[in-house]
Protein backbone atom coordinates (compact mmCIF):
# COMPACT_ATOMS: atom_id res chain seq x y z
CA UNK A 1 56.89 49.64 150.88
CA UNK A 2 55.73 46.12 150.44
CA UNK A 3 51.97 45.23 150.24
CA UNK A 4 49.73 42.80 149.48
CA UNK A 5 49.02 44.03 145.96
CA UNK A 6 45.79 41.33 145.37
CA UNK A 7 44.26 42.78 148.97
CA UNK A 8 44.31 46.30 147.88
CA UNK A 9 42.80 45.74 144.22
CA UNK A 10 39.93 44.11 145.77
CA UNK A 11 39.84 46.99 148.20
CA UNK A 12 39.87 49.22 145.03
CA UNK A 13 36.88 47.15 143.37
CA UNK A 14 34.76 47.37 146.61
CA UNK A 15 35.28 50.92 147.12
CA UNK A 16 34.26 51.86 143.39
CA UNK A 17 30.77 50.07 143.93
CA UNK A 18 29.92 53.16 146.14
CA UNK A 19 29.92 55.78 143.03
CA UNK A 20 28.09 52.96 140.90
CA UNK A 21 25.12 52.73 143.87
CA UNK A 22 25.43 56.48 144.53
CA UNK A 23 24.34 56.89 140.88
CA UNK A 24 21.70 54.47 141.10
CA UNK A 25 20.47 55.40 144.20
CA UNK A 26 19.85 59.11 142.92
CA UNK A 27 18.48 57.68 139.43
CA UNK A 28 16.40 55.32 141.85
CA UNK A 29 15.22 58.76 143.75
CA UNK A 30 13.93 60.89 140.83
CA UNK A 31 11.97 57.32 139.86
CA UNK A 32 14.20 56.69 136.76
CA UNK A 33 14.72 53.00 138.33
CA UNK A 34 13.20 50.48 140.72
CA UNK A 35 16.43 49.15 142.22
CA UNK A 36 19.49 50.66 142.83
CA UNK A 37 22.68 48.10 142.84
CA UNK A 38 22.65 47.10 146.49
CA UNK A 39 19.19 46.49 146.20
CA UNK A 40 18.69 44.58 143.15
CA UNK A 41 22.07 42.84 144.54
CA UNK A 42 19.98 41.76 147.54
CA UNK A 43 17.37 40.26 145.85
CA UNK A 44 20.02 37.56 145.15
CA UNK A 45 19.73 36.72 148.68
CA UNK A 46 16.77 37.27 149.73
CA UNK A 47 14.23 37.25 146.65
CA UNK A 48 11.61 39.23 147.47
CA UNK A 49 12.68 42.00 150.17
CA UNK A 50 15.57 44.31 148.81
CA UNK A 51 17.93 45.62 151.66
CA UNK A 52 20.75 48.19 150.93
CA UNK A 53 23.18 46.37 153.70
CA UNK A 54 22.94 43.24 152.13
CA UNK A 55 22.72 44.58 148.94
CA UNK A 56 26.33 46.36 149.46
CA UNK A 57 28.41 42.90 151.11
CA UNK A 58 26.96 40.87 147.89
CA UNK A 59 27.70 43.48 145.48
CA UNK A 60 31.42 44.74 147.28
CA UNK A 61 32.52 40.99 146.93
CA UNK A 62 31.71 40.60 143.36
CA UNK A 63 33.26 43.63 142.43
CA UNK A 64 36.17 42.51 144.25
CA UNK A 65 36.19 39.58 142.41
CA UNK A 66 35.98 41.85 138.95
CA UNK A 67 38.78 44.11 140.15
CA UNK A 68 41.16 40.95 140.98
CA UNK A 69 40.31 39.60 137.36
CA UNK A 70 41.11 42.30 135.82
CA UNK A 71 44.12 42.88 137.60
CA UNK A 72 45.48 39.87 136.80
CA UNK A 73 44.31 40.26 133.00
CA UNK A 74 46.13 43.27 132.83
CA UNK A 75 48.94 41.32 132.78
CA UNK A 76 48.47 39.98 129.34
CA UNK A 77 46.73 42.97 127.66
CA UNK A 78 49.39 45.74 129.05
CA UNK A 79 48.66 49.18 131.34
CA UNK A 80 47.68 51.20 128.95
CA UNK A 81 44.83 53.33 128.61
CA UNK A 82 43.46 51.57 132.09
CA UNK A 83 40.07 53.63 131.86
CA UNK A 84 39.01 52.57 128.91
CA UNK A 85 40.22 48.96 129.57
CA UNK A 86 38.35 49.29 132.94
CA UNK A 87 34.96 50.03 131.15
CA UNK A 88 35.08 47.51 129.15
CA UNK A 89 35.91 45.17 131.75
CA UNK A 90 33.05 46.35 133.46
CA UNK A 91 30.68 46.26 130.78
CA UNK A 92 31.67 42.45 130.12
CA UNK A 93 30.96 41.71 133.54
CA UNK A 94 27.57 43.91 133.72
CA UNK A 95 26.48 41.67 130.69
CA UNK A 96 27.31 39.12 132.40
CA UNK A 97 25.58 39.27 135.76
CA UNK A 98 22.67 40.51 134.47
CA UNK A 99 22.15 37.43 132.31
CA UNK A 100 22.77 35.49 135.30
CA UNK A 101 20.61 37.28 137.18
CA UNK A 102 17.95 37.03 134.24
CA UNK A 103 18.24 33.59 133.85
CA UNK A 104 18.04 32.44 137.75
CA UNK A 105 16.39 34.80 139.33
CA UNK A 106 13.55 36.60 136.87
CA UNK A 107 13.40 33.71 134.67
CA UNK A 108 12.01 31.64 137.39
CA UNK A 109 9.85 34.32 138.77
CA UNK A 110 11.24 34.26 142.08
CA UNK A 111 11.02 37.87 141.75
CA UNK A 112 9.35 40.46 139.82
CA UNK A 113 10.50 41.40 136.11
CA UNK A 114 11.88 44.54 136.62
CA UNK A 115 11.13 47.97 134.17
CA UNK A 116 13.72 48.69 131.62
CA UNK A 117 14.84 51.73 132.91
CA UNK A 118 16.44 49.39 135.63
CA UNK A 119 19.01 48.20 133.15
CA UNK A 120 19.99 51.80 131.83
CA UNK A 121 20.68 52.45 134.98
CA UNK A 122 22.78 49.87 135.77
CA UNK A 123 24.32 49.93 132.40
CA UNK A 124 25.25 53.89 133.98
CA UNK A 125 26.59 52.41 136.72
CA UNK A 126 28.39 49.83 135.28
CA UNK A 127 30.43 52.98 133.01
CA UNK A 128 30.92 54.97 136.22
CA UNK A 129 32.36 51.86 138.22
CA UNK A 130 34.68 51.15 135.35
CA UNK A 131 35.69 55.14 135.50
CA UNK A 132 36.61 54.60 139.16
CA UNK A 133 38.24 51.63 139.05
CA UNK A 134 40.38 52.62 136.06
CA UNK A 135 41.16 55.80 137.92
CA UNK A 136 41.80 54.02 141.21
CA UNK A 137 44.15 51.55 139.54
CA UNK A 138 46.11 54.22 137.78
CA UNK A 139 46.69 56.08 141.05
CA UNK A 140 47.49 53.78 143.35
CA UNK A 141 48.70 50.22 141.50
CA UNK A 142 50.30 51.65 138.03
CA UNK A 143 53.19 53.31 139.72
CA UNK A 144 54.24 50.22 141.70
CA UNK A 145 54.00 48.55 138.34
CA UNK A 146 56.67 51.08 136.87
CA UNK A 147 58.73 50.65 139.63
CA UNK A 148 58.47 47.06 139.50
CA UNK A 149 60.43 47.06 135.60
């Protein structure tokens, strides 16, 4: 069966946000962290006042954007051992955003400076998003790859 193979790898990198903020959110709960990712996501939008629902269209279209880069990076640096590729990818990308987000958004003081457990918990996050999105691409891209040789 034929399919648009970009479409579903960003559907694969929006769908493995929900583990990341599902680790967050219970980090978030036993007051390990401020923010969890759709909220500190948020506050790219709206600065001050962190909303989940915002929080998870910002954050599902960056990881969407992640997932299609790595995609086509695979390309170059080969199939193999996709987790571990996938974690790194994601830890590049954590690094990142959060200096982005350091340098526009803290830096400036539009919002608060957040606690440093914030950032081991997103660092958390970032490992189990790479986890699912390695696993996700192994189950449902690397066999059309194999067929594809």
């Amino acid at each position: 069966m034929k399919y648009d193979k970009p479409l579903v790898v960003m559907l694969i990198g929006a769908v493995s946000t929900i583990p990341f903020e599902i680790i967050t959110r219970v980090l978030v709960y036993f007051g390990i962290a401020k923010y969890s990712v759709f909220e500190l996501n948020s506050l790219m939008v709206t600065l001050s006042r962190p909303n989940a629902i915002l929080g998870t269209f910002s954050t599902m279209i960056v990881s969407s954007g992640i997932a299609l880069f790595f995609y086509y990076s695979l390309k170059i640096l080969g199939w193999d051992y996709l987790v571990i590729k996938s974690i790194t990818i994601s830890f590049f990308s954590w690094l990142i955003l959060e200096v982005f987000f350091m340098w526009l958004i803290e830096g400036r003081n539009l919002v608060p400076y957040r606690p440093i457990n914030d950032y081991y918990s997103e660092l958390l996050g970032a490992v189990v998003f790479g986890i699912t999105l390695g696993l996700l691409f192994r189950k449902y891209l690397l066999k059309e790859h194999m067929n594809e040789k």
